[in-house]
N, C-alpha and C. Protein backbone atom coordinates (compact mmCIF):
# COMPACT_ATOMS: atom_id res chain seq x y z
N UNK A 1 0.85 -1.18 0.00
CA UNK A 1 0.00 0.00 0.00
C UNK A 1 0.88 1.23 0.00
N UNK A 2 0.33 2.40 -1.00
CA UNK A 2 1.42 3.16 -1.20
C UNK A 2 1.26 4.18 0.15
N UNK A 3 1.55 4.12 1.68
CA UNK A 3 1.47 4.88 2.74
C UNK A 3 2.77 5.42 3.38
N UNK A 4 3.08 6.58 3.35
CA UNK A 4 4.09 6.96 3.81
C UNK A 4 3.85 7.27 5.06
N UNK A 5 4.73 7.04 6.00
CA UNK A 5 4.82 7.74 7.18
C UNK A 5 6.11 8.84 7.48
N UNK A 6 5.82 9.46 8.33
CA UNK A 6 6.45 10.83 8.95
C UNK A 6 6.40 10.86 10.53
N UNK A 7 7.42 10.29 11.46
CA UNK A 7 7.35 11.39 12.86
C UNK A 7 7.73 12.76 12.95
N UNK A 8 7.01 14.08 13.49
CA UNK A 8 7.53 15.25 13.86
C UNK A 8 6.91 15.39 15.25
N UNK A 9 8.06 16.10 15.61
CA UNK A 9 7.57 16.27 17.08
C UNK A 9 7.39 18.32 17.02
N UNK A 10 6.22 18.71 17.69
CA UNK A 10 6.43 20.03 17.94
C UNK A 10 5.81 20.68 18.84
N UNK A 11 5.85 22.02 19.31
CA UNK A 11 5.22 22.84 20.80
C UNK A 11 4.41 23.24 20.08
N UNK A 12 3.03 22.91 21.11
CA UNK A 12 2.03 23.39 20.82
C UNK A 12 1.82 23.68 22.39
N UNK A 13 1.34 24.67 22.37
CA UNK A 13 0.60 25.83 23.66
C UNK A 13 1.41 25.53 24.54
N UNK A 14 2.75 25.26 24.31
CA UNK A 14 4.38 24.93 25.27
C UNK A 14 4.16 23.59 25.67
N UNK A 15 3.54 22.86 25.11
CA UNK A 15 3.93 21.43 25.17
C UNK A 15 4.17 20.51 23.74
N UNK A 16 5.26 19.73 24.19
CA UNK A 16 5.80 19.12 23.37
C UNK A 16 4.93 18.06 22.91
N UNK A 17 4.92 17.57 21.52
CA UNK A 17 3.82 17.04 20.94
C UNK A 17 4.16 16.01 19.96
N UNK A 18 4.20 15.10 20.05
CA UNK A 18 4.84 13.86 18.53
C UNK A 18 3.81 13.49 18.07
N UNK A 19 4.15 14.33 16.38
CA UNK A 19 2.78 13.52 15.67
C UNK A 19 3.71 12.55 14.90
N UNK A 20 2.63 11.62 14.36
CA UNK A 20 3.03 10.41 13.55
C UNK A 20 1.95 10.40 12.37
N UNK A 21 2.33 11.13 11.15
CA UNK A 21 1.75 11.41 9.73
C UNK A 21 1.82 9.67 9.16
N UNK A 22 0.60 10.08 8.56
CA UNK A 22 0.46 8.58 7.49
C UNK A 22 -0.07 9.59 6.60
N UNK A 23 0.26 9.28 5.49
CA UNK A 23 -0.07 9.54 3.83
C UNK A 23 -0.84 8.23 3.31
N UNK A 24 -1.81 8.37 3.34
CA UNK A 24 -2.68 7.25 2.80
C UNK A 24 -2.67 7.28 1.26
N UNK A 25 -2.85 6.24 0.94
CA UNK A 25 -2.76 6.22 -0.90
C UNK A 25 -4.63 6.11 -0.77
N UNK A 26 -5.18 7.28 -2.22
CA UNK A 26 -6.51 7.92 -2.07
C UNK A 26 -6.94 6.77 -3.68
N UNK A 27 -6.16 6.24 -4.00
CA UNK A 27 -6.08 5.54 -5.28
C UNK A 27 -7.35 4.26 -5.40
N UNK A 28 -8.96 4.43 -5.95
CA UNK A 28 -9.51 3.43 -6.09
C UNK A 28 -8.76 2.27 -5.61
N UNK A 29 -8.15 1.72 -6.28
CA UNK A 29 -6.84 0.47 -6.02
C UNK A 29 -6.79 0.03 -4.68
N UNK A 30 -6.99 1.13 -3.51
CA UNK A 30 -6.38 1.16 -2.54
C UNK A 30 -7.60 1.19 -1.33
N UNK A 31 -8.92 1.01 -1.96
CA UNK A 31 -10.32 1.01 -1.20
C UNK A 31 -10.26 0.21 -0.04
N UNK A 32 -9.82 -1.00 -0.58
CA UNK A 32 -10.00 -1.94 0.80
C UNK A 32 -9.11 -2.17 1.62
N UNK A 33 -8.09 -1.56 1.25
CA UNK A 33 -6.54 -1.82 2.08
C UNK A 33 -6.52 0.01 2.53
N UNK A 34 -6.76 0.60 2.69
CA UNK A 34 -6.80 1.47 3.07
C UNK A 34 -7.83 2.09 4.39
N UNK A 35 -8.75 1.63 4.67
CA UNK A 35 -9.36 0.97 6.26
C UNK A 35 -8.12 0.69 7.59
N UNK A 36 -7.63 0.02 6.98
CA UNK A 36 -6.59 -0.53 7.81
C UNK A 36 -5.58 0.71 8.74
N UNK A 37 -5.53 1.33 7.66
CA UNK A 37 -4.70 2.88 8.68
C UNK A 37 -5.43 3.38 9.41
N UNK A 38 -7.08 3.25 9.56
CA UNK A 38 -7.98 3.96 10.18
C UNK A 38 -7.65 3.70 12.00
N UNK A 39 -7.48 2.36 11.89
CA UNK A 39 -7.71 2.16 13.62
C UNK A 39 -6.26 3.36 14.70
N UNK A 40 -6.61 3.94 16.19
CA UNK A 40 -5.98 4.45 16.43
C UNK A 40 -5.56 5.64 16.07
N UNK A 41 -6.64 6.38 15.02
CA UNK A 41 -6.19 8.03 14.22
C UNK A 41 -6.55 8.87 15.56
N UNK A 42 -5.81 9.82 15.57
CA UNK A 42 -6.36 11.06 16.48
C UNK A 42 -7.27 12.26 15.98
N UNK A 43 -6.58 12.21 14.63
CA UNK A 43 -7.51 13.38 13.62
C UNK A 43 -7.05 13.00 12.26
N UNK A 44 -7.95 13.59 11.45
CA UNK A 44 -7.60 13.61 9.93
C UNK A 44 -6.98 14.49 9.58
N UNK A 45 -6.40 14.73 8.39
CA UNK A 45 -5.79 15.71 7.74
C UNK A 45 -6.49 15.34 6.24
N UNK A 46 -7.65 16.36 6.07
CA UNK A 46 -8.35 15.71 4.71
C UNK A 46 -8.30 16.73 3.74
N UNK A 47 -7.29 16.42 2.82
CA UNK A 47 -6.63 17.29 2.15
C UNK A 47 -7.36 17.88 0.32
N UNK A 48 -7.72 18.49 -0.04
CA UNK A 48 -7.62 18.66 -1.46
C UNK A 48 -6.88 19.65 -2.02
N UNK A 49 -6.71 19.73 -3.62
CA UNK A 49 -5.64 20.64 -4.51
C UNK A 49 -6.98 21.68 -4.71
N UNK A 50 -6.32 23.18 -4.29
CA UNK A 50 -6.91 24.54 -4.65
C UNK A 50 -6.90 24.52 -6.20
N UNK A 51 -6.19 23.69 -6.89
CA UNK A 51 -6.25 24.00 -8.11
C UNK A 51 -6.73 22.82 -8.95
N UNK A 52 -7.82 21.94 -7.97
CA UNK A 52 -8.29 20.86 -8.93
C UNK A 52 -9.79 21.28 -8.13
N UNK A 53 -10.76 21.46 -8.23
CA UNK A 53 -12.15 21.56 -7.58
C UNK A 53 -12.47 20.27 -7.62
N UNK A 54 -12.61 19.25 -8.96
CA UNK A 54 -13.01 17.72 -8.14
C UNK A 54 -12.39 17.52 -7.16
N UNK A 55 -11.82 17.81 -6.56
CA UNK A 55 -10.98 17.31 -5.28
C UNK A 55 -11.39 17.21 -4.42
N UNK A 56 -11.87 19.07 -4.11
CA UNK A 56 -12.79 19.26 -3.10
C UNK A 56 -14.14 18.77 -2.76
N UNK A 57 -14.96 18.72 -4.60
CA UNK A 57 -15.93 18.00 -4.59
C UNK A 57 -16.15 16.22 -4.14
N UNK A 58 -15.09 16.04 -3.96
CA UNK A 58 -15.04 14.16 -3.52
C UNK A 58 -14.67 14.65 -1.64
N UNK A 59 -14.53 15.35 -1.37
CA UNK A 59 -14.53 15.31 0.06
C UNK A 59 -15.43 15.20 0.54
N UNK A 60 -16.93 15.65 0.49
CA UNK A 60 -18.01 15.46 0.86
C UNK A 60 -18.91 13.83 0.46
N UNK A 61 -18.48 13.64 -0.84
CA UNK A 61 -19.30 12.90 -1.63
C UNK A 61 -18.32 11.50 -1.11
N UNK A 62 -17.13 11.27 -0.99
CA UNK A 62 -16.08 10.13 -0.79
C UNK A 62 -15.30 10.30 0.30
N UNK A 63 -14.69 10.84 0.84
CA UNK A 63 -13.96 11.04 1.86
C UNK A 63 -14.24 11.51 3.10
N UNK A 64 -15.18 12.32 3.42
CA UNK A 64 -15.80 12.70 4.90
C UNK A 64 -17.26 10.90 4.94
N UNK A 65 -17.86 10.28 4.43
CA UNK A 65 -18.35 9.63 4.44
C UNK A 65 -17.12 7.93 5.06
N UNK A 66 -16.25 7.89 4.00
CA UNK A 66 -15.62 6.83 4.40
C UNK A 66 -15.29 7.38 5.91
N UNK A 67 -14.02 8.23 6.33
CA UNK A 67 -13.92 8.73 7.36
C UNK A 67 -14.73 8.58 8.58
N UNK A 68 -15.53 9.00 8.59
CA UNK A 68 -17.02 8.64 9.65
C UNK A 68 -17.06 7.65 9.89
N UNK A 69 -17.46 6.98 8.83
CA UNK A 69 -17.40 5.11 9.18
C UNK A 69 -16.52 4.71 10.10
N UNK A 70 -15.39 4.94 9.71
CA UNK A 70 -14.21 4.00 10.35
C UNK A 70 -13.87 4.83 11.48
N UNK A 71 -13.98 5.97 11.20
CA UNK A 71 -13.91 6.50 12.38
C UNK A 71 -14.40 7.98 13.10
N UNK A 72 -15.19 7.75 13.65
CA UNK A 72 -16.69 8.33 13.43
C UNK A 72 -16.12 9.82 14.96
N UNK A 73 -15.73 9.53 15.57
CA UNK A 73 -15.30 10.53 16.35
C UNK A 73 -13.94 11.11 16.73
N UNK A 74 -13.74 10.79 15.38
CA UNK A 74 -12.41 11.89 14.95
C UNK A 74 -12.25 13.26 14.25
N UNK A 75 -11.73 14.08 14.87
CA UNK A 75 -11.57 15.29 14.17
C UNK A 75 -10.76 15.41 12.82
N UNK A 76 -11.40 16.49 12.34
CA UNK A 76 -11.20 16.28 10.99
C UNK A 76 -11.08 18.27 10.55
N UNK A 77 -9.58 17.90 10.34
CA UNK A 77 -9.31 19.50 9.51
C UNK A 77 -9.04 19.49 7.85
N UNK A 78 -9.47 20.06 7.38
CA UNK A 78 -9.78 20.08 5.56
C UNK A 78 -8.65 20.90 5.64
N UNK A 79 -8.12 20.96 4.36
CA UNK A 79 -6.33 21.36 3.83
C UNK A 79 -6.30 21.77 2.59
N UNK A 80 -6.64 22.98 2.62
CA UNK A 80 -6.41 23.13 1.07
C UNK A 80 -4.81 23.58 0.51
N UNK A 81 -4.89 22.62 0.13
CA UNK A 81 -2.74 22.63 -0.52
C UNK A 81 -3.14 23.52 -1.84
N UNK A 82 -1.54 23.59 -2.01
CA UNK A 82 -1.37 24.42 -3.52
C UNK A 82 -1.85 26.06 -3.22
N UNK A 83 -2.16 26.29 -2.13
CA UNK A 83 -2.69 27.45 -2.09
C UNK A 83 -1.63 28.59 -3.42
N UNK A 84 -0.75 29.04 -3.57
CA UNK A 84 0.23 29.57 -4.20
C UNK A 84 -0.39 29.75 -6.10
N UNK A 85 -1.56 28.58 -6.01
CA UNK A 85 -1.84 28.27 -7.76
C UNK A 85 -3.05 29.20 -7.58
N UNK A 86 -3.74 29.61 -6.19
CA UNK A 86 -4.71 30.22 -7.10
C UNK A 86 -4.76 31.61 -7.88
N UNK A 87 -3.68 32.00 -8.01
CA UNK A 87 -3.63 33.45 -8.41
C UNK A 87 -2.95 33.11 -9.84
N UNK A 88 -2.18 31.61 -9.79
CA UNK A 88 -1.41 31.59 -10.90
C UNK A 88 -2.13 31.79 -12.44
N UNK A 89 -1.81 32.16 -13.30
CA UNK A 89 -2.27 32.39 -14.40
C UNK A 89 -2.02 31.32 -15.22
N UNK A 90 -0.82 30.90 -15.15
CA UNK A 90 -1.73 29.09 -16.15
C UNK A 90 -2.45 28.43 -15.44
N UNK A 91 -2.93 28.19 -14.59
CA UNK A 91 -3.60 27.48 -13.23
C UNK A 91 -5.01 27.66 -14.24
N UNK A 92 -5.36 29.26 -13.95
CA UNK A 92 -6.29 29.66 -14.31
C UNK A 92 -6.82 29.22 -15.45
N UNK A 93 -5.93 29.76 -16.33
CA UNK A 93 -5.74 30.08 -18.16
C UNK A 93 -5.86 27.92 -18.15
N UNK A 94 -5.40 27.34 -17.87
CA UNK A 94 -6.00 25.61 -17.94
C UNK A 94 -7.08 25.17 -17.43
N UNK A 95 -7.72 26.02 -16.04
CA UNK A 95 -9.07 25.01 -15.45
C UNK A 95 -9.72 26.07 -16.43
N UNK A 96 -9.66 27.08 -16.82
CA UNK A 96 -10.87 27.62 -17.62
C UNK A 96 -11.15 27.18 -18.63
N UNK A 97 -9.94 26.47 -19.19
CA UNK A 97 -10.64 25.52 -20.83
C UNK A 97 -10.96 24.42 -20.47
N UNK A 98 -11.95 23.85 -18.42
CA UNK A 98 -12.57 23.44 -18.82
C UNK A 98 -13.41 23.92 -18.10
N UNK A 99 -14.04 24.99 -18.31
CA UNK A 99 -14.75 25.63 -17.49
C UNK A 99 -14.78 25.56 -15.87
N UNK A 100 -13.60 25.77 -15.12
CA UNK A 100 -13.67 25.68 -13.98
C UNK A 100 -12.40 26.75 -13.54
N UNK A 101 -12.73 27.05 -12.39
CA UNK A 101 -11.61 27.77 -11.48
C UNK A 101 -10.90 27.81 -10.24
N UNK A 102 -10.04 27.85 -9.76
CA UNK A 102 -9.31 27.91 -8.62
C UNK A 102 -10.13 27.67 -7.95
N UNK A 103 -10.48 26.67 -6.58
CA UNK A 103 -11.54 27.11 -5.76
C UNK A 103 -11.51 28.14 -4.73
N UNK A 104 -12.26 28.73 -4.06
CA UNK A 104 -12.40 29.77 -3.68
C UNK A 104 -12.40 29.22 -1.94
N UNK A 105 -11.73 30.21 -1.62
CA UNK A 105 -12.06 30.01 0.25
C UNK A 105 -13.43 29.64 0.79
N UNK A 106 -14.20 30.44 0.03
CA UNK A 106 -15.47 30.68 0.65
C UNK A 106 -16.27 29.04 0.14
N UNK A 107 -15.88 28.55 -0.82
CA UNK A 107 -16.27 27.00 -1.29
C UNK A 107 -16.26 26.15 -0.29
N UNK A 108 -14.23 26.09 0.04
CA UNK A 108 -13.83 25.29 1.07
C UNK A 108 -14.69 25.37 2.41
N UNK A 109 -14.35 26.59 2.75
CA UNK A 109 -15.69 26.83 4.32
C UNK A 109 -17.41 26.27 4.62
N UNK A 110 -17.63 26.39 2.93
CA UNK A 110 -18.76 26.21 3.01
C UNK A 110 -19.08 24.13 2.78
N UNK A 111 -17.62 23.62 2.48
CA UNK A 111 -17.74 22.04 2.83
C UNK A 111 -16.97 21.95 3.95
N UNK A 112 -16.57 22.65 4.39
CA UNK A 112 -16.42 22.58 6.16
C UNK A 112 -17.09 22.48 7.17
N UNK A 113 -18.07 23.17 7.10
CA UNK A 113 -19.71 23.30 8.13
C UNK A 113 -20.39 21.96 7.28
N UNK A 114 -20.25 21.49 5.99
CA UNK A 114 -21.41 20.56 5.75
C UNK A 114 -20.34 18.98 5.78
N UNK A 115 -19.48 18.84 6.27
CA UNK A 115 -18.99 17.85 7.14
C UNK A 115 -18.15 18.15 8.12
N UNK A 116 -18.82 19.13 8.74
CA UNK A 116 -18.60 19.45 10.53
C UNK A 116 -16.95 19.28 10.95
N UNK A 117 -16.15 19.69 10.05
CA UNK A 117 -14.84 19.18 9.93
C UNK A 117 -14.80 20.65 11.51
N UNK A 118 -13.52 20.16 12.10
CA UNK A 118 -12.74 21.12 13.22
C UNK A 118 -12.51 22.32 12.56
N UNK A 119 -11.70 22.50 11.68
CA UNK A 119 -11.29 23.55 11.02
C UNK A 119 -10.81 23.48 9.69
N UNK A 120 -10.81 24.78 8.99
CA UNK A 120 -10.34 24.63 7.73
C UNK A 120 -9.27 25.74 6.94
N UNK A 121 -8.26 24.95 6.75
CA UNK A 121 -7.29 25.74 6.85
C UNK A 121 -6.55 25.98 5.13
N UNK A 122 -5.73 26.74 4.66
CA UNK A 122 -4.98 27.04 3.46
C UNK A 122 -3.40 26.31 3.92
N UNK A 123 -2.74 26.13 2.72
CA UNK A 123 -1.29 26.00 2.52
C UNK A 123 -0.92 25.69 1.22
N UNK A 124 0.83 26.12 1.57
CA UNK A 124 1.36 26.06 -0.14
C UNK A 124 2.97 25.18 0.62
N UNK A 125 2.86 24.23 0.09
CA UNK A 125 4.37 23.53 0.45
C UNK A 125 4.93 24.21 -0.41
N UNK A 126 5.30 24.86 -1.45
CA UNK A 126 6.35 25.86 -2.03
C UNK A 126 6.85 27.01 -1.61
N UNK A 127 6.04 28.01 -1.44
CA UNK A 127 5.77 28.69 0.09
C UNK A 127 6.02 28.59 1.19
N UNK A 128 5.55 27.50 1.55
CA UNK A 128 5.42 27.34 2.93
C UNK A 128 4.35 27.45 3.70
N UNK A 129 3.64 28.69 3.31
CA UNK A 129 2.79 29.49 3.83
C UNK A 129 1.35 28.55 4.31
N UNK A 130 1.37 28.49 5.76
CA UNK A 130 0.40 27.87 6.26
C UNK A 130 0.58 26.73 6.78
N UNK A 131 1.61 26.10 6.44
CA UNK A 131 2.30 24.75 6.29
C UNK A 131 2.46 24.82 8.05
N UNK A 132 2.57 25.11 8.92
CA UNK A 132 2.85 25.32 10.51
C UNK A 132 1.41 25.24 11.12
N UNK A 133 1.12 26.33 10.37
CA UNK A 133 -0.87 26.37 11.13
C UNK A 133 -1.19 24.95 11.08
N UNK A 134 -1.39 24.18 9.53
CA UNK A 134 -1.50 22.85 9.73
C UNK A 134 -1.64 21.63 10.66
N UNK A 135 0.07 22.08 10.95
CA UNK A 135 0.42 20.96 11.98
C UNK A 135 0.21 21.33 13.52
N UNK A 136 0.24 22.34 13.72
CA UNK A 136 -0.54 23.00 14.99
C UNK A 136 -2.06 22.50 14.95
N UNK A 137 -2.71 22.90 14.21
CA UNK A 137 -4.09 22.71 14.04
C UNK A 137 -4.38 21.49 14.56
N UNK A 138 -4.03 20.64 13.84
CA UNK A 138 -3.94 19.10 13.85
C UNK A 138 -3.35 18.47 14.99
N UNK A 139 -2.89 19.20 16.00
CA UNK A 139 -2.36 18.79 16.76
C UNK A 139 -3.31 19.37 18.66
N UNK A 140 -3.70 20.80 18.08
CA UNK A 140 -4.60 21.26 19.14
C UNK A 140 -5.95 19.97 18.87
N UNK A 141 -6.33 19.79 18.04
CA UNK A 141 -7.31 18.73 17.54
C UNK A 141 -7.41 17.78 18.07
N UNK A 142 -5.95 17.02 18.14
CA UNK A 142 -5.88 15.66 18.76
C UNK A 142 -5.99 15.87 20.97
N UNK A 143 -5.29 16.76 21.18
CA UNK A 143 -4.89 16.75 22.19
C UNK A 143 -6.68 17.18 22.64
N UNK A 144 -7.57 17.68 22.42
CA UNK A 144 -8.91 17.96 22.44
C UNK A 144 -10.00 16.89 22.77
N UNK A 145 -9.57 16.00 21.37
CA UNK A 145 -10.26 15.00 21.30
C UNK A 145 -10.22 14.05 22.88
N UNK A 146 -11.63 13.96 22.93
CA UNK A 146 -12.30 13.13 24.15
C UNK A 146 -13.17 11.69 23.72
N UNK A 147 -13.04 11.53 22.50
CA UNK A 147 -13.45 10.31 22.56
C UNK A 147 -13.44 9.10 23.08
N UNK A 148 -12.07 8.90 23.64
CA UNK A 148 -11.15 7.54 24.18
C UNK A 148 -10.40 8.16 25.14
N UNK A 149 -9.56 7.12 25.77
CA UNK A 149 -8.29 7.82 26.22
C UNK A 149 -7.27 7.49 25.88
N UNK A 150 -6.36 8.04 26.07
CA UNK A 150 -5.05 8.18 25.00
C UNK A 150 -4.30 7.33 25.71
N UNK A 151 -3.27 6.31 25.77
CA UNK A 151 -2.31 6.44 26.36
C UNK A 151 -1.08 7.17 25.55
N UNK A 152 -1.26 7.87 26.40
CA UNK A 152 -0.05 9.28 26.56
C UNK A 152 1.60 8.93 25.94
N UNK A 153 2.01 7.36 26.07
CA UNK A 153 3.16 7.08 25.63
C UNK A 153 3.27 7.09 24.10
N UNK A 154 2.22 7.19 23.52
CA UNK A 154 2.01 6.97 22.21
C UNK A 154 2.00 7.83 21.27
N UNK A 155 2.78 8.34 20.38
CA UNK A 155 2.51 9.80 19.56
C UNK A 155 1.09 9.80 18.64
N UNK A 156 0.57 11.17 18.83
CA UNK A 156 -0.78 11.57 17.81
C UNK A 156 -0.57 10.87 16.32
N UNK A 157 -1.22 10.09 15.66
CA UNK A 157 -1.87 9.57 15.21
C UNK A 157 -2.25 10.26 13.58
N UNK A 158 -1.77 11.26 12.94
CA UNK A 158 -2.58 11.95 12.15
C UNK A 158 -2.50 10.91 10.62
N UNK A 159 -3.68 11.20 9.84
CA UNK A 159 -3.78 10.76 8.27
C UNK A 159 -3.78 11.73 7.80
């Protein structure tokens, strides 16, 4: 299964914090083997490209639905990457021949409230920009979450 993992450890509200990133492969291919990362998440990281709108549109329709299932009282922050493309002008000048555009903040927010996600945040890994809020975010999230109890020896959990 194509899943990468990542430990980072970082301060959040002056405490030290180890998350443990999984990159899930989103690949049809990967439907039924992909459950399997679910058990033990602290929060999601449910990501789409600012510069693809199906993206965003399968978060509601495919991805906040699977999510729930498997794991139904986990927090969940939406990610819009690429932030940096929406101003770009081939970005533009390409989704417009097919009639589509950058998505808009106000899109993202508005599939934020309609799968009750924690928060919803921007970033550009080229940039940078936002790329910190992220992992903060995701991390005030976990430490929040009251569903279970944690044992504490264990680093946060994020997909």
């Amino acid at each position: 299964m194509a899943t990468i993992r990542k430990k980072l450890v970082i301060v959040v509200d002056g405490k030290l914090v180890e998350l443990l990133l999984w990159d899930t492969a989103g690949q049809e291919a990967y439907d039924r083997l992909r459950p399997l990362s679910y058990p033990d998440t602290d929060v999601i990281l449910m990501c789409f490209s600012i510069d693809c709108p199906d993206s965003l549109e399968n978060i509601p329709e495919k991805w906040a639905p699977e999510v729930r299932h498997f794991c139904p009282n986990v927090p969940i922050v939406l990610v819009g990457n690429k932030k940096d493309l929406r101003h770009d002008e081939n970005t533009k000048r390409e989704l417009s021949k097919m009639k589509q555009a950058p998505v808009k903040s106000e899109e993202a927010s508005l599939v934020c409230e309609r799968i009750k996600a924690y928060a919803y945040l921007e970033c550009s890994a080229k940039t940078r920009e936002g790329v910190r809020d992220v992992f903060d975010t995701a991390a005030k999230a976990a430490l929040k979450k009251i569903h279970k109890p944690r044992d504490h020896n264990r680093p946060c959990k994020i997909l």
